[in-house]
Protein backbone atom coordinates (compact mmCIF):
# COMPACT_ATOMS: atom_id res chain seq x y z
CA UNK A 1 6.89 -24.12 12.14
CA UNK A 2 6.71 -20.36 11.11
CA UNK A 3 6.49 -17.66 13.63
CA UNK A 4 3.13 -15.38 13.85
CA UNK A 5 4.24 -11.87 12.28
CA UNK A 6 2.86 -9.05 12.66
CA UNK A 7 0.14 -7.62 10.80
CA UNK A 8 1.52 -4.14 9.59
CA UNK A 9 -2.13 -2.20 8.80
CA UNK A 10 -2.99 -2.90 12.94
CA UNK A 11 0.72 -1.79 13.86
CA UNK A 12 1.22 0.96 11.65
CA UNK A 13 -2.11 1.76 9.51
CA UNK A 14 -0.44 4.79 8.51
CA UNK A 15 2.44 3.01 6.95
CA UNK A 16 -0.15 1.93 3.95
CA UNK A 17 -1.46 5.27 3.03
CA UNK A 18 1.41 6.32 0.68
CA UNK A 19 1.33 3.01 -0.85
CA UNK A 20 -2.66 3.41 -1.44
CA UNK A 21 -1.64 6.51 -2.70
CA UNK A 22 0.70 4.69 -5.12
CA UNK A 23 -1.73 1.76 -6.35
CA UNK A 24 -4.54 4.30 -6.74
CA UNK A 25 -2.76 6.69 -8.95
CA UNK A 26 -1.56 3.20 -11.23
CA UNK A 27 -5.10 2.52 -11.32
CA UNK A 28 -5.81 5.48 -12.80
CA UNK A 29 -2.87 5.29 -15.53
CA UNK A 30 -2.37 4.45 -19.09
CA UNK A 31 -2.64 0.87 -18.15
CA UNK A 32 -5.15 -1.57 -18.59
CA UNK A 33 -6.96 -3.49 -16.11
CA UNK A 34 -5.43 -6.90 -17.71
CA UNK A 35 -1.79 -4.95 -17.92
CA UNK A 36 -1.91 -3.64 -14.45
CA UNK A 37 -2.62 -7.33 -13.45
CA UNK A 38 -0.35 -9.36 -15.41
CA UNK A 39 2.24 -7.31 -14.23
CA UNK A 40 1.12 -7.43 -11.05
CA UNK A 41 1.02 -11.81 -10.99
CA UNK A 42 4.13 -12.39 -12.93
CA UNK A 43 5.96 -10.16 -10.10
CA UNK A 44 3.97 -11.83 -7.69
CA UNK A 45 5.17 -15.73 -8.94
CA UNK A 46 8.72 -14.66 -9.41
CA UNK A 47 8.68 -13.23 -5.73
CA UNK A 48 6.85 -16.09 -4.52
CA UNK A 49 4.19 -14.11 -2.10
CA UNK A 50 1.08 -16.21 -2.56
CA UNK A 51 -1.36 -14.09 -0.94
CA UNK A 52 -0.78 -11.33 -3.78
CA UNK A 53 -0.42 -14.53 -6.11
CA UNK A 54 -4.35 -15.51 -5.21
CA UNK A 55 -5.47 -12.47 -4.76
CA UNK A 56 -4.92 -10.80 -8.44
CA UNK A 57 -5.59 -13.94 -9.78
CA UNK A 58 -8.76 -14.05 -8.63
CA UNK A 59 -9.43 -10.28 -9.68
CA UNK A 60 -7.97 -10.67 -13.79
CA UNK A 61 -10.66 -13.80 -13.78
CA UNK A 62 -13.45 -11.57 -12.63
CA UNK A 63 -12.16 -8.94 -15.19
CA UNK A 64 -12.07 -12.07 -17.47
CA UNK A 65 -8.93 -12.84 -18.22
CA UNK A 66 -8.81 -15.85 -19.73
CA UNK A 67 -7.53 -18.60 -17.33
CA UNK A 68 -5.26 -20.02 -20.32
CA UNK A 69 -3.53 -16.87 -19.75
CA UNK A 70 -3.25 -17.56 -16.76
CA UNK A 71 -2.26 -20.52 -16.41
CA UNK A 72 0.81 -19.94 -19.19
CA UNK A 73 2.12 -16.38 -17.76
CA UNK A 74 4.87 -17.90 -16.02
CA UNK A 75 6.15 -19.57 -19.32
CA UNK A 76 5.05 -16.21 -21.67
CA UNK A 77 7.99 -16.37 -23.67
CA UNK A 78 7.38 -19.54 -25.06
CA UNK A 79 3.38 -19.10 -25.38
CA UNK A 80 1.44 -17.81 -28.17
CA UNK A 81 -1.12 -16.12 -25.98
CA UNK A 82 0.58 -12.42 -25.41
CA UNK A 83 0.48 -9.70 -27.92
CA UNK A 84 4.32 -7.83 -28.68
CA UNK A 85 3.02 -5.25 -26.21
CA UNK A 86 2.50 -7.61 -23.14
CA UNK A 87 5.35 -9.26 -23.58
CA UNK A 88 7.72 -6.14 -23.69
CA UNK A 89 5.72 -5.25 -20.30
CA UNK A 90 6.18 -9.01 -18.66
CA UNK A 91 9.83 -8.72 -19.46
CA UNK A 92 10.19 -5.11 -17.80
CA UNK A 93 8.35 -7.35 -14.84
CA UNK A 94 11.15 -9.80 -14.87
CA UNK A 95 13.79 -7.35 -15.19
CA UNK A 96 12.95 -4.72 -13.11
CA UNK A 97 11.52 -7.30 -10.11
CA UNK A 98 15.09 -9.22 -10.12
CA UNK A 99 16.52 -5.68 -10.92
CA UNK A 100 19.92 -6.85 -8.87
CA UNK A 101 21.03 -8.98 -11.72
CA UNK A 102 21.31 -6.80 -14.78
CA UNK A 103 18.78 -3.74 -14.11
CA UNK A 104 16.59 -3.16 -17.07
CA UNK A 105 19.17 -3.75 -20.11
CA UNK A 106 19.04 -1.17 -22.41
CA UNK A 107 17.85 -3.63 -25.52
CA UNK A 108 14.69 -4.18 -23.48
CA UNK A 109 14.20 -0.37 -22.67
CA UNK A 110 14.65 0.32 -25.86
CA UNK A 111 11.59 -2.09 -27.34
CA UNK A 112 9.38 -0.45 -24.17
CA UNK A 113 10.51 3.31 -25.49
CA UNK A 114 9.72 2.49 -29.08
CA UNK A 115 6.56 0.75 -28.49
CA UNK A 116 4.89 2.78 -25.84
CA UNK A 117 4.89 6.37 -25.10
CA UNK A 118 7.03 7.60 -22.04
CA UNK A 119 4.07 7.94 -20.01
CA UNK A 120 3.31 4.59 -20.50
CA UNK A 121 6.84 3.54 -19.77
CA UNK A 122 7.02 5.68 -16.86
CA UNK A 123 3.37 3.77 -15.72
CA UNK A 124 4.83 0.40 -16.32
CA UNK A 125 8.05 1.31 -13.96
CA UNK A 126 5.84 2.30 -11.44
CA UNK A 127 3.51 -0.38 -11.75
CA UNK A 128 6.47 -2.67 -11.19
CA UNK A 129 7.82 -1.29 -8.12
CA UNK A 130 4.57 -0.92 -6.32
CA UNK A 131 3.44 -4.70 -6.70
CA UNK A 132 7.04 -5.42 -5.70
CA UNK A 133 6.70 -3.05 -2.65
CA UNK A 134 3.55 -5.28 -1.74
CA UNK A 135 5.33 -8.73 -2.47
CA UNK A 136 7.48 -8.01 0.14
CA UNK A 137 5.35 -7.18 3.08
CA UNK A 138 3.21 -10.55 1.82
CA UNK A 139 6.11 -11.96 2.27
CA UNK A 140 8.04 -10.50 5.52
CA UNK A 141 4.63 -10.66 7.11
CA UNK A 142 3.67 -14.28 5.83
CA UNK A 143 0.88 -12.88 4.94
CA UNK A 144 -1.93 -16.05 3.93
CA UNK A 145 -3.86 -16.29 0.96
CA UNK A 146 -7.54 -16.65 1.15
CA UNK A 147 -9.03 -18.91 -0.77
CA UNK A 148 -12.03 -17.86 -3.03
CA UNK A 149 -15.33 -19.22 -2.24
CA UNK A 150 -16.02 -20.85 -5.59
């Protein structure tokens, strides 16, 4: 049986205001809507928080990503359903979200560098660490998905 936790925006509602801060200005970056949340699912199913998991699933369908897309994100690599650019930013999501095993290898900042400008490097980094930042108060906190009322 798990343990209640507590629910850090009633503890600490201040704690959440720099990380606003954070998602807002991604928002508002070189990224796309669909970028932003590709990034921010394939972090979320390699971290295994299933309330982020739910919850930006639910928001690329009602930007309409396609649920094919979806549904084969955690096996991109092998699917033909990514352009050369989303792939480069998925693997910076792998790398940089289990950034204990290698860090971001050079060969793979070096495709992100060549492809994108360094703004758009700099957005994907950031990007990454924020949705990773979230992962892991979904999943200190147990936080609980809700499910969508389709």
């Amino acid at each position: 049986m798990k343990t209640d936790r507590i629910k850090i925006k009633e503890v600490n509602p201040n704690a959440y205001k720099p990380l606003f801060a954070l998602y807002d200005n991604i928002k508002n970056s070189s990224l796309t809507d669909i970028e932003f949340l590709l990034i921010e699912i394939r972090a979320s199913q390699i971290n295994g928080c299933a309330y982020c998991i739910q919850s930006h699933i639910t928001e690329a369908i009602e930007k309409g990503e396609k649920q094919y897309r979806i549904h084969a994100l955690s096996t991109w690599k092998e699917s033909p359903f990514f352009t050369k650019e989303e792939e480069i930013i998925l693997e910076m999501t792998e790398e940089i979200t289990t950034i204990a095993d290698e860090g971001l290898p050079d060969d793979v900042y070096q495709k992100a560098i060549t492809t994108f400008t360094k703004e758009k490097v700099a957005d994907i980094i950031m990007a990454i660490c924020c949705i990773n930042v979230w992962n892991r108060i979904g999943r200190a906190t147990l936080m609980t998905p809700i499910p969508s009322q389709d």
